[in-house]
C-alpha atoms as a PDB file:
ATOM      1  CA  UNK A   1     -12.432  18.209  14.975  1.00  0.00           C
ATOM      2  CA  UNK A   2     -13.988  21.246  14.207  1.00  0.00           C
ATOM      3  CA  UNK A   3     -16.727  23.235  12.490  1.00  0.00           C
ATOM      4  CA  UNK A   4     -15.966  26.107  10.593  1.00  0.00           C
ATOM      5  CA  UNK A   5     -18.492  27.340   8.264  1.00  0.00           C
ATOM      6  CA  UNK A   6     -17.935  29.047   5.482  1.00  0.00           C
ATOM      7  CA  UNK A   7     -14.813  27.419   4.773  1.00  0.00           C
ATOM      8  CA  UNK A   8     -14.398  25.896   2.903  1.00  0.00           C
ATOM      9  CA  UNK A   9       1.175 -14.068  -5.794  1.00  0.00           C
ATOM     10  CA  UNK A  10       4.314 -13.152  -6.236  1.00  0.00           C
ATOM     11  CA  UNK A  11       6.408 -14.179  -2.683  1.00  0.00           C
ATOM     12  CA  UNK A  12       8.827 -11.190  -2.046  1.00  0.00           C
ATOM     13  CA  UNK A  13      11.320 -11.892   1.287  1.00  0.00           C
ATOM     14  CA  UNK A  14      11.549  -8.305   3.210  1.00  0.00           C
ATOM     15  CA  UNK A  15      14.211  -6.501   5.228  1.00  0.00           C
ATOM     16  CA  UNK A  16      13.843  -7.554   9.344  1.00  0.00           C
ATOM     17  CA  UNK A  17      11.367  -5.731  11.089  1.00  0.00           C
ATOM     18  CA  UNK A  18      10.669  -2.407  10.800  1.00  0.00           C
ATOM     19  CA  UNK A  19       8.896   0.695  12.177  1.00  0.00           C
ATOM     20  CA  UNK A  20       5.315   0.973  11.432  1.00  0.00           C
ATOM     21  CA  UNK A  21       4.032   4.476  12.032  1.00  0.00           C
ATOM     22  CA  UNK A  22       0.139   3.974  13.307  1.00  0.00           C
ATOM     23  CA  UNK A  23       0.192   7.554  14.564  1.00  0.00           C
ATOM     24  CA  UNK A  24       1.061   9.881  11.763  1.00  0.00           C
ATOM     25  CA  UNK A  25       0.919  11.650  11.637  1.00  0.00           C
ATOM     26  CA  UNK A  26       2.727  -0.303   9.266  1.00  0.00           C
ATOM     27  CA  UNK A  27      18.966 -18.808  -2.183  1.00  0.00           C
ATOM     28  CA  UNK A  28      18.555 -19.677  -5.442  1.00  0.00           C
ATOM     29  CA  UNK A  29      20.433 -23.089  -5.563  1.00  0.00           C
ATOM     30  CA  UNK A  30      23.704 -23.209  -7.466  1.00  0.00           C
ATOM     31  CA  UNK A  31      23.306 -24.513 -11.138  1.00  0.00           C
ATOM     32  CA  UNK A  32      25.519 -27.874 -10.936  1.00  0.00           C
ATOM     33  CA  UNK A  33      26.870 -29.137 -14.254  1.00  0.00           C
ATOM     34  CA  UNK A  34      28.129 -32.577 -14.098  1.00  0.00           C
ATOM     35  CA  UNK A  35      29.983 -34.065 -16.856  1.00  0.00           C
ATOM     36  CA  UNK A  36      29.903 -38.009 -18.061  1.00  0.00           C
ATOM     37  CA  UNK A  37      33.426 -39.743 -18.855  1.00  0.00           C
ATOM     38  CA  UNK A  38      33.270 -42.614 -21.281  1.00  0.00           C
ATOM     39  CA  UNK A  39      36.224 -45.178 -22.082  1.00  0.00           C
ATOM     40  CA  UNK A  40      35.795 -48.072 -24.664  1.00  0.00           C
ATOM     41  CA  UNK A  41      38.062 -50.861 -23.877  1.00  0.00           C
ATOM     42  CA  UNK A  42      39.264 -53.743 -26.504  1.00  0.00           C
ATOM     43  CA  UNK A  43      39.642 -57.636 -26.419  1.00  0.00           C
ATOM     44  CA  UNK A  44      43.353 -58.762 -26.795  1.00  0.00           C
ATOM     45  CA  UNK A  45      42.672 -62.036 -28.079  1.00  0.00           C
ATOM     46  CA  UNK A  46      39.414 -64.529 -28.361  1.00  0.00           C
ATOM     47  CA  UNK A  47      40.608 -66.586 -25.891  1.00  0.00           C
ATOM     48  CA  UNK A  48      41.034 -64.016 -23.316  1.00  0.00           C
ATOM     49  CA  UNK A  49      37.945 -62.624 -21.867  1.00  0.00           C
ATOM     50  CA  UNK A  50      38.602 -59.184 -19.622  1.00  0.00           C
ATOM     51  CA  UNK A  51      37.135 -59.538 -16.545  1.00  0.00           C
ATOM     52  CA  UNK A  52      33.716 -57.795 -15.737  1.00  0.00           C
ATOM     53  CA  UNK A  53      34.291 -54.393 -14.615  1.00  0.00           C
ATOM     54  CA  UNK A  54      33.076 -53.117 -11.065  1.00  0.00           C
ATOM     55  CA  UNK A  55      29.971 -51.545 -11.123  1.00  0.00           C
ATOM     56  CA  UNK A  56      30.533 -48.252 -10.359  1.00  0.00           C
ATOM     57  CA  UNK A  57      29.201 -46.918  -6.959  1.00  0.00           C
ATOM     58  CA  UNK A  58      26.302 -44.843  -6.881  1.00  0.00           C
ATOM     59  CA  UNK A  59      27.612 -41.202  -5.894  1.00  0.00           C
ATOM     60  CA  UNK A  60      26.467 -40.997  -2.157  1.00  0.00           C
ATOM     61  CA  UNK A  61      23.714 -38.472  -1.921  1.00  0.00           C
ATOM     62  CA  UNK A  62      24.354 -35.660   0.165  1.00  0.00           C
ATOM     63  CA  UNK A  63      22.902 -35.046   3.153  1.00  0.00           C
ATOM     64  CA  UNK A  64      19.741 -32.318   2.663  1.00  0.00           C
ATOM     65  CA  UNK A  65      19.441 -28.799   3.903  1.00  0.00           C
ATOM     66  CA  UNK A  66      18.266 -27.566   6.901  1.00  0.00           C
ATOM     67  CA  UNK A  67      15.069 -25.830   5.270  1.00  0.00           C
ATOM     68  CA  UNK A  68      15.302 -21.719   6.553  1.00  0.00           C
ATOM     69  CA  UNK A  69      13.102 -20.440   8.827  1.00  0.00           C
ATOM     70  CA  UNK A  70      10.343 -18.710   7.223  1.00  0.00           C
ATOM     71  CA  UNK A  71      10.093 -15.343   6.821  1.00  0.00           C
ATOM     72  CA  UNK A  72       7.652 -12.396   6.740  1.00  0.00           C
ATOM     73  CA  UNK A  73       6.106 -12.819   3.136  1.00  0.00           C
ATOM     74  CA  UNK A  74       3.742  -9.893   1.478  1.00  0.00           C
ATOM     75  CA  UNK A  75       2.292 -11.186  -1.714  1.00  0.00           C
ATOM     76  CA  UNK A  76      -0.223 -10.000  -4.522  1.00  0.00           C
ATOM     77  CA  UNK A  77      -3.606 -12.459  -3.454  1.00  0.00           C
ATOM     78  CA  UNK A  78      -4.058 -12.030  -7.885  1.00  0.00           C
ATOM     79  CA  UNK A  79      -3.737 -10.036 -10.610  1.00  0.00           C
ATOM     80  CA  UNK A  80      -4.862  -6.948 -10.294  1.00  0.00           C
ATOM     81  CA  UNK A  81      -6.713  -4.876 -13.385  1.00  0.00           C
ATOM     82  CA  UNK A  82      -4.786  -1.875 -14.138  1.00  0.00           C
ATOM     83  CA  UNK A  83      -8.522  -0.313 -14.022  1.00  0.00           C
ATOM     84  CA  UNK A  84      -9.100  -1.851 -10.713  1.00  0.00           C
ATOM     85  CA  UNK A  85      -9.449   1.010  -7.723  1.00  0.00           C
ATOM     86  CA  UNK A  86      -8.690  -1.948  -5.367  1.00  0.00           C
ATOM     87  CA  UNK A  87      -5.642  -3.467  -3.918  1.00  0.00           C
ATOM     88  CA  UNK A  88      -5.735  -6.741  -2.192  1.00  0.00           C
ATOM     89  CA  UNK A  89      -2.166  -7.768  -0.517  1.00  0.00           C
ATOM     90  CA  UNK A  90      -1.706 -10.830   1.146  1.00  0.00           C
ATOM     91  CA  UNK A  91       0.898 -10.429   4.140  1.00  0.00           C
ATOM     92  CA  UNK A  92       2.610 -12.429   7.103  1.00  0.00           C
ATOM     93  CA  UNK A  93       3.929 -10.920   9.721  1.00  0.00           C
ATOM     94  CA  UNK A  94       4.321 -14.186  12.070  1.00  0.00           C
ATOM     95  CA  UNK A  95       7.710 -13.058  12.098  1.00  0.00           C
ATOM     96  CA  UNK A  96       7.546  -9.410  13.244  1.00  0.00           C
ATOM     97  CA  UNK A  97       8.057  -7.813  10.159  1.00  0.00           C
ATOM     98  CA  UNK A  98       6.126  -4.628   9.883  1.00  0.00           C
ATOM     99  CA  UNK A  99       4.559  -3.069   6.947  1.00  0.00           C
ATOM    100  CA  UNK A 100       6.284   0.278   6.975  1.00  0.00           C
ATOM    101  CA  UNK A 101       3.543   2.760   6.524  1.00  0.00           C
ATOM    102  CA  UNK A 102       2.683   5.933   7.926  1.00  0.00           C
ATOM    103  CA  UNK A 103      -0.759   6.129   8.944  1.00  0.00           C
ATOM    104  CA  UNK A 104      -3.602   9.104   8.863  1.00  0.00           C
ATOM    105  CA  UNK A 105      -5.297   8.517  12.244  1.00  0.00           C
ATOM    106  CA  UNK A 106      -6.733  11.643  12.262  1.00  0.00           C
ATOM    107  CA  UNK A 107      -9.757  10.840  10.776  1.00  0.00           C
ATOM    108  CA  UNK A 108     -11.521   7.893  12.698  1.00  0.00           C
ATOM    109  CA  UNK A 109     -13.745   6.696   9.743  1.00  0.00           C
ATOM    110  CA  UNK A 110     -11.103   6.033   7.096  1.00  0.00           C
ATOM    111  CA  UNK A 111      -7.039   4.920   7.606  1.00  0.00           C
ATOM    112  CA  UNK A 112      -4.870   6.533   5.090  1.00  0.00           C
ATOM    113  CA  UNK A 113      -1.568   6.054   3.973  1.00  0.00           C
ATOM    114  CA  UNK A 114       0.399   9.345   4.425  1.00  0.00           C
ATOM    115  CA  UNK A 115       3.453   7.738   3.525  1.00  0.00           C
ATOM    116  CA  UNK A 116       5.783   4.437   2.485  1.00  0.00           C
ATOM    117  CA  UNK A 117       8.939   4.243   4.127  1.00  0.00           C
ATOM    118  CA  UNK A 118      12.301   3.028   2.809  1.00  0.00           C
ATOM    119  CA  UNK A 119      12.023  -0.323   4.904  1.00  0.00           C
ATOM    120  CA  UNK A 120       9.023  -2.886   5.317  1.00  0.00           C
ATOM    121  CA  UNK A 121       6.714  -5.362   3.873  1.00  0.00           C
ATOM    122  CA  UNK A 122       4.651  -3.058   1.952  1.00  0.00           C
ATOM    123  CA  UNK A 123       7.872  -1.294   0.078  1.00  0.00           C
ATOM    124  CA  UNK A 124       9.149  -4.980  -0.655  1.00  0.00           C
ATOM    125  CA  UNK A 125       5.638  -6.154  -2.464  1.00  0.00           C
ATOM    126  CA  UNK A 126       5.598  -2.887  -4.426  1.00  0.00           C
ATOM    127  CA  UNK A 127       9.188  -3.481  -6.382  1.00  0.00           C
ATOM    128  CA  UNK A 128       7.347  -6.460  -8.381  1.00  0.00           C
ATOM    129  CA  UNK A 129       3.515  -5.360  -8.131  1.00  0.00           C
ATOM    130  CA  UNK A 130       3.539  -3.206 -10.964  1.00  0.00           C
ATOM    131  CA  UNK A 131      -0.311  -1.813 -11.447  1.00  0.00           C
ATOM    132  CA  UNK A 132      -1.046  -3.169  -8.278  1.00  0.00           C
ATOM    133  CA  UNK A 133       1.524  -1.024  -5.944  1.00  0.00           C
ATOM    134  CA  UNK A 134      -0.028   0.123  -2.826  1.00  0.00           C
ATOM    135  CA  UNK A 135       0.484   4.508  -3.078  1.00  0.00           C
ATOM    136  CA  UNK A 136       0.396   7.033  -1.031  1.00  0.00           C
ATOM    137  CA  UNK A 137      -3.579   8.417  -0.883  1.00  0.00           C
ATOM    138  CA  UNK A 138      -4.492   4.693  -0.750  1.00  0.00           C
ATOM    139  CA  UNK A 139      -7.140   3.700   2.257  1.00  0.00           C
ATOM    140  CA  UNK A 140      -6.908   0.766   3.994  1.00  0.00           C
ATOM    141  CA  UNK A 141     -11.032  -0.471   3.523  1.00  0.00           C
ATOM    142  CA  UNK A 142     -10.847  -4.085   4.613  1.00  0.00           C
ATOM    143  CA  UNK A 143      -8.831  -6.370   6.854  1.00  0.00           C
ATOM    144  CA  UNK A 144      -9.427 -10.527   6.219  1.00  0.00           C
ATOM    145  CA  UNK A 145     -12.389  -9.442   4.244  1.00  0.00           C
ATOM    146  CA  UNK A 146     -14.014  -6.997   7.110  1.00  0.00           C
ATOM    147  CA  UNK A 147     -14.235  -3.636   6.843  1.00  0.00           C
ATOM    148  CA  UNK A 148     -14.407  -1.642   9.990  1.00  0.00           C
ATOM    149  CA  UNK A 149     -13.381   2.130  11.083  1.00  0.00           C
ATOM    150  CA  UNK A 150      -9.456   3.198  11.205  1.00  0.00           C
ATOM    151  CA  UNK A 151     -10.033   2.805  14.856  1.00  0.00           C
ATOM    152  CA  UNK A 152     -10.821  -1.011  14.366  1.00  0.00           C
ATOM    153  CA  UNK A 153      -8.732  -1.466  11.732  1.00  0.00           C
ATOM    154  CA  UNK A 154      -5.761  -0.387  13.732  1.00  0.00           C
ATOM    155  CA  UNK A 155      -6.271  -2.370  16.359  1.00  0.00           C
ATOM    156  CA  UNK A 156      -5.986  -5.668  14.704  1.00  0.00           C
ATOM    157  CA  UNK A 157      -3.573  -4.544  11.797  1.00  0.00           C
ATOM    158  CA  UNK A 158      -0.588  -4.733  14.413  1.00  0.00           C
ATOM    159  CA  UNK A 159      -1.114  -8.420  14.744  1.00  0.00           C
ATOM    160  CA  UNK A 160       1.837 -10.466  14.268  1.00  0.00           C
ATOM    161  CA  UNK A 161       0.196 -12.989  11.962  1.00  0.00           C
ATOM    162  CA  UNK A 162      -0.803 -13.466   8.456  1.00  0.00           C
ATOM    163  CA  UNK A 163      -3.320 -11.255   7.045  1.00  0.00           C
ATOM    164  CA  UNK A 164      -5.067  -9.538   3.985  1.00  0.00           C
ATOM    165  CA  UNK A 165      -5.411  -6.201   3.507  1.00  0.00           C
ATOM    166  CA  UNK A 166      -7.762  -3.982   1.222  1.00  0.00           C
ATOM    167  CA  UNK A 167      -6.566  -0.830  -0.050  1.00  0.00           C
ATOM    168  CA  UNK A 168      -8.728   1.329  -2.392  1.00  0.00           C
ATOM    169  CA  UNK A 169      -6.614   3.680  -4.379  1.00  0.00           C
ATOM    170  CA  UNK A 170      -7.833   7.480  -4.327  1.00  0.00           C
ATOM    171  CA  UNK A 171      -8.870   9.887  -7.356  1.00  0.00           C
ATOM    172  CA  UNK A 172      -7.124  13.118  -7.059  1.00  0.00           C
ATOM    173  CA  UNK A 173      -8.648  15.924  -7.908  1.00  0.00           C
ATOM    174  CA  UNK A 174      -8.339  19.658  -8.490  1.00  0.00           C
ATOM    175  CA  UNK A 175     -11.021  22.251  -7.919  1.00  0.00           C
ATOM    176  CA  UNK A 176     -10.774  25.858  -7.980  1.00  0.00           C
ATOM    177  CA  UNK A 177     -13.030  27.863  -6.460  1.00  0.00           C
ATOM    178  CA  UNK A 178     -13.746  31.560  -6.096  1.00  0.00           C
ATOM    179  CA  UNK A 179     -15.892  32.590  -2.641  1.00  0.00           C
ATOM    180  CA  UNK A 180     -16.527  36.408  -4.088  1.00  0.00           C
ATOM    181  CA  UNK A 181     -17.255  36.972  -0.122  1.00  0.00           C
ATOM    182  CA  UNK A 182     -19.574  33.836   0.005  1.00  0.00           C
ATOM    183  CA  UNK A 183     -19.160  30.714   2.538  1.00  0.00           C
ATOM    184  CA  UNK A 184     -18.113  27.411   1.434  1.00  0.00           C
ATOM    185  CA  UNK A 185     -20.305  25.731   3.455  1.00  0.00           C
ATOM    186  CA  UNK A 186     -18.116  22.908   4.572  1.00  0.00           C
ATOM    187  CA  UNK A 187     -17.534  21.181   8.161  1.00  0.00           C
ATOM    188  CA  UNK A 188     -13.987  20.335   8.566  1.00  0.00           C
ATOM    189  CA  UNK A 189     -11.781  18.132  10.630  1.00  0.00           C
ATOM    190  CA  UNK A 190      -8.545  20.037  11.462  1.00  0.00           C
ATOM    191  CA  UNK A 191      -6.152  18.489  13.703  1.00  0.00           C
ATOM    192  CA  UNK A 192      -2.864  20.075  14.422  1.00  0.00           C
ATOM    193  CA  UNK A 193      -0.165  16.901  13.480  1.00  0.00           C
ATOM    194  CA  UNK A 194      -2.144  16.178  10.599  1.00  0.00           C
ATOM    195  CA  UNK A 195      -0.485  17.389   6.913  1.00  0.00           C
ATOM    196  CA  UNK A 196      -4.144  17.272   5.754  1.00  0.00           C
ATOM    197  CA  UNK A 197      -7.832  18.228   6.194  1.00  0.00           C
ATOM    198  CA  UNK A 198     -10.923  15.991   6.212  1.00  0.00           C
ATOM    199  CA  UNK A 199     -14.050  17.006   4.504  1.00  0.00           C
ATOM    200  CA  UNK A 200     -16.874  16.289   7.166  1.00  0.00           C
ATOM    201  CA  UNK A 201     -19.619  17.836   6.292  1.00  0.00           C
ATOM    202  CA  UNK A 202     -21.283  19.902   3.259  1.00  0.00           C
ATOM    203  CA  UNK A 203     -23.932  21.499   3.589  1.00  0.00           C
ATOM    204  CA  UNK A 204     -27.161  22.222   1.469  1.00  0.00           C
ATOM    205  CA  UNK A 205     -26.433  25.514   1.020  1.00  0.00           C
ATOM    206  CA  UNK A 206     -23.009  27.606   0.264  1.00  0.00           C
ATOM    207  CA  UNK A 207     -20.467  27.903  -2.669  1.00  0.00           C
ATOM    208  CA  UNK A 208     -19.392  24.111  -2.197  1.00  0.00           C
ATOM    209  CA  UNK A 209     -22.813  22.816  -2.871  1.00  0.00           C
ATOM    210  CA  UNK A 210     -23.586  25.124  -5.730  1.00  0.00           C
ATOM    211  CA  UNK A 211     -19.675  24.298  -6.828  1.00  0.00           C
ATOM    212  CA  UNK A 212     -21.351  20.139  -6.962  1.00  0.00           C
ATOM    213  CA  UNK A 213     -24.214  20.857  -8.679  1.00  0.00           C
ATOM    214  CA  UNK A 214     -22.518  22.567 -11.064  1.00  0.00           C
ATOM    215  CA  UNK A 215     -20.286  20.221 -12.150  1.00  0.00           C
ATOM    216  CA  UNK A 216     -20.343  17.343 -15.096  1.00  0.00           C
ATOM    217  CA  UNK A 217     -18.484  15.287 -13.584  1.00  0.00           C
ATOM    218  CA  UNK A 218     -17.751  13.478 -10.029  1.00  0.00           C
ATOM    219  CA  UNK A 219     -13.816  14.209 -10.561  1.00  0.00           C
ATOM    220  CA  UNK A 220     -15.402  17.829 -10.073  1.00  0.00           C
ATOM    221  CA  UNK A 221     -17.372  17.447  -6.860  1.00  0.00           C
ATOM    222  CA  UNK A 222     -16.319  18.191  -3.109  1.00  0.00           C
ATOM    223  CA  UNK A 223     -17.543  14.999  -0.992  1.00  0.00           C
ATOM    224  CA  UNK A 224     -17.940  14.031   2.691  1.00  0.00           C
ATOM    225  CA  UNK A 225     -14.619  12.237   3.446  1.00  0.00           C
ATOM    226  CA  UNK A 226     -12.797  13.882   0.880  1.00  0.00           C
ATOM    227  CA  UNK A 227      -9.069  15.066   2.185  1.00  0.00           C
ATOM    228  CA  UNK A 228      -7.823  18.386   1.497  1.00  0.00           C
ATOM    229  CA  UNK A 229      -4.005  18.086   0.845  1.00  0.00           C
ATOM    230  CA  UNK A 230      -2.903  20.995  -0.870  1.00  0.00           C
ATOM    231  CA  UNK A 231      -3.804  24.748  -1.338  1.00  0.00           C
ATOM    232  CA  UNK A 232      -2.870  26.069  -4.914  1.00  0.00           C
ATOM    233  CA  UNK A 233      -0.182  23.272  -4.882  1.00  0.00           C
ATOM    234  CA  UNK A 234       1.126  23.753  -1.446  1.00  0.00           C
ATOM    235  CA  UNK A 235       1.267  21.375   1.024  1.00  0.00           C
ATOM    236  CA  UNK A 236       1.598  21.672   4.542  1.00  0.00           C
ATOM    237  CA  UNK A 237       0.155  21.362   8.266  1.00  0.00           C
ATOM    238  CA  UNK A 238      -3.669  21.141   8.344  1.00  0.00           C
ATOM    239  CA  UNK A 239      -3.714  24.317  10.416  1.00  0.00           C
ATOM    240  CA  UNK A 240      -1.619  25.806   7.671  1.00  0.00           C
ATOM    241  CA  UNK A 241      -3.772  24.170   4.816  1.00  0.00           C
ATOM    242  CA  UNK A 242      -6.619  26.143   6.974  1.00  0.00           C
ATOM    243  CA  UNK A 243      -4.858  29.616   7.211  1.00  0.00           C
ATOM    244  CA  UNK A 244      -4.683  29.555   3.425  1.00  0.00           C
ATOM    245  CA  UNK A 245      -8.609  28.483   2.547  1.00  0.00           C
ATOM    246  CA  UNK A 246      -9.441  31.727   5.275  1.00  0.00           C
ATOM    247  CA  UNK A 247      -6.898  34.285   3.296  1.00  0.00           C
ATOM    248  CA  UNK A 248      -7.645  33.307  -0.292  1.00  0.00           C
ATOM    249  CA  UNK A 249     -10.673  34.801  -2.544  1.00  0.00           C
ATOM    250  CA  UNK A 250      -9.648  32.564  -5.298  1.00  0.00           C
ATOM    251  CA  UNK A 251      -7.967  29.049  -4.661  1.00  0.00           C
ATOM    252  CA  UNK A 252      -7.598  25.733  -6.265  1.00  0.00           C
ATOM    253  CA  UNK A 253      -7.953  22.799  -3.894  1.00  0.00           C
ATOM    254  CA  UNK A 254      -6.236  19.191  -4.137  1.00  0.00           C
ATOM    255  CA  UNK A 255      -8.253  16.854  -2.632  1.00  0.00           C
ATOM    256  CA  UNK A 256      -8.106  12.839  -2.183  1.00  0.00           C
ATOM    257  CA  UNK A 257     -11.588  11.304  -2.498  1.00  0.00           C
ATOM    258  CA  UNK A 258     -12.373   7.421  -2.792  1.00  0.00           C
ATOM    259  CA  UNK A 259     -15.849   5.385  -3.355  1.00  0.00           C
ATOM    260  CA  UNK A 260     -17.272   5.940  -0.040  1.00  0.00           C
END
């Protein structure tokens, strides 16, 4: 961390267990038809009565299935408004199964997803959730209904039992600014492995604050927590995202915010 003023319930069966990257930077049955033969059979004469036939013998039944062993499940807890900002995914990893995500743990208030890898439970719910997908920008706010810090939340998301997790989608949003030799006013949070930078600070004064109150609308406001992940549309290392805020007069900022 550093200052620098001026700156700127549907049940989906997964793969086996996974990777989950913390530190980033988590039979149908056979159709059977079965077909009926009927055969009519006639007197000879009155006198001669044909012998009852056999009942036939029940088929015997056969003998049932072994049920499977369960598997790690991840499952939509409901429907989710195509409106709604918020997630809710209902998982079990009793079996080992990890989620498959790449984790921001950079910044210790709030637990980002960088990434969603090709394997895992979380890539396995998102082929049916439609609307509800988890994405990439999403924040991981609640775990069995508690919220907590990414610190906290990390520490009990590696739990090899069922669980529910919260994730709150991001806006993304572009901003251009012009410093014309001013200072942003920001504090940042710059860590070297990270592939983006966390707003932490903004103060009163300085073209970020005069940037807010300028604008209509919040999709055009800087805020504490905000993440900075790309420069004029490049991404890159958060040292790198730095260099570029430093060198540029006039940039255009992509930043992930959420309702925080």
């Amino acid at each position: 961390q550093g200052e620098f003023k001026g700156l700127h319930s549907k049940t989906v069966l997964p793969f086996p267990a996974c990777f989950l990257t913390m530190f980033g930077c988590c039979s149908e049955e056979p159709l059977v038809d079965e077909s009926v033969i009927s055969h009519d059979e006639k007197k000879e004469t009155e006198a001669y009565k044909a012998p009852e036939p056999e009942p036939a013998k029940a088929p015997e039944p056969e003998p049932a299935k072994a049920p499977e062993p369960e598997t790690a499940k991840a499952e939509p807890a409901a429907a989710e408004d195509a409106a709604s900002p918020i997630v809710v995914v209902k998982i079990d990893k009793s079996g080992g199964a990890s989620l498959g995500l790449d984790l921001d743990k950079t910044d210790k208030e709030n637990l980002m997803v960088l990434k969603i890898g090709d394997y895992g439970l979380i890539q396995e719910y998102n082929k049916t959730a439609g609307v509800a997908a988890v994405k990439v920008g999403d924040r991981i706010s609640k775990l069995n209904g508690v919220g907590g810090t990414a610190e906290e939340l990390l520490a009990k998301i590696g739990a090899k039992e069922p669980m529910e997790i919260e994730f709150e989608h991001c806006v993304e949003k572009q901003i251009k600014l012009e410093k014309k030799g001013r200072m942003l006013g920001l504090s940042l949070g710059v860590n070297d492995k990270a592939t983006c930078i966390t707003v932490q600070r903004i103060d009163a004064t300085g073209l970020i604050a005069d940037s807010n109150a300028a604008a209509t609308l919040p999709t055009g406001q800087v805020k504490v927590h905000d993440k900075i992940m790309a420069i004029d549309g490049k991404t890159g290392t958060a040292p790198s995202l730095m260099a570029d805020i430093k060198a540029k007069e006039t940039f255009t900022m992509t930043l992930y915010s959420w309702n925080i």
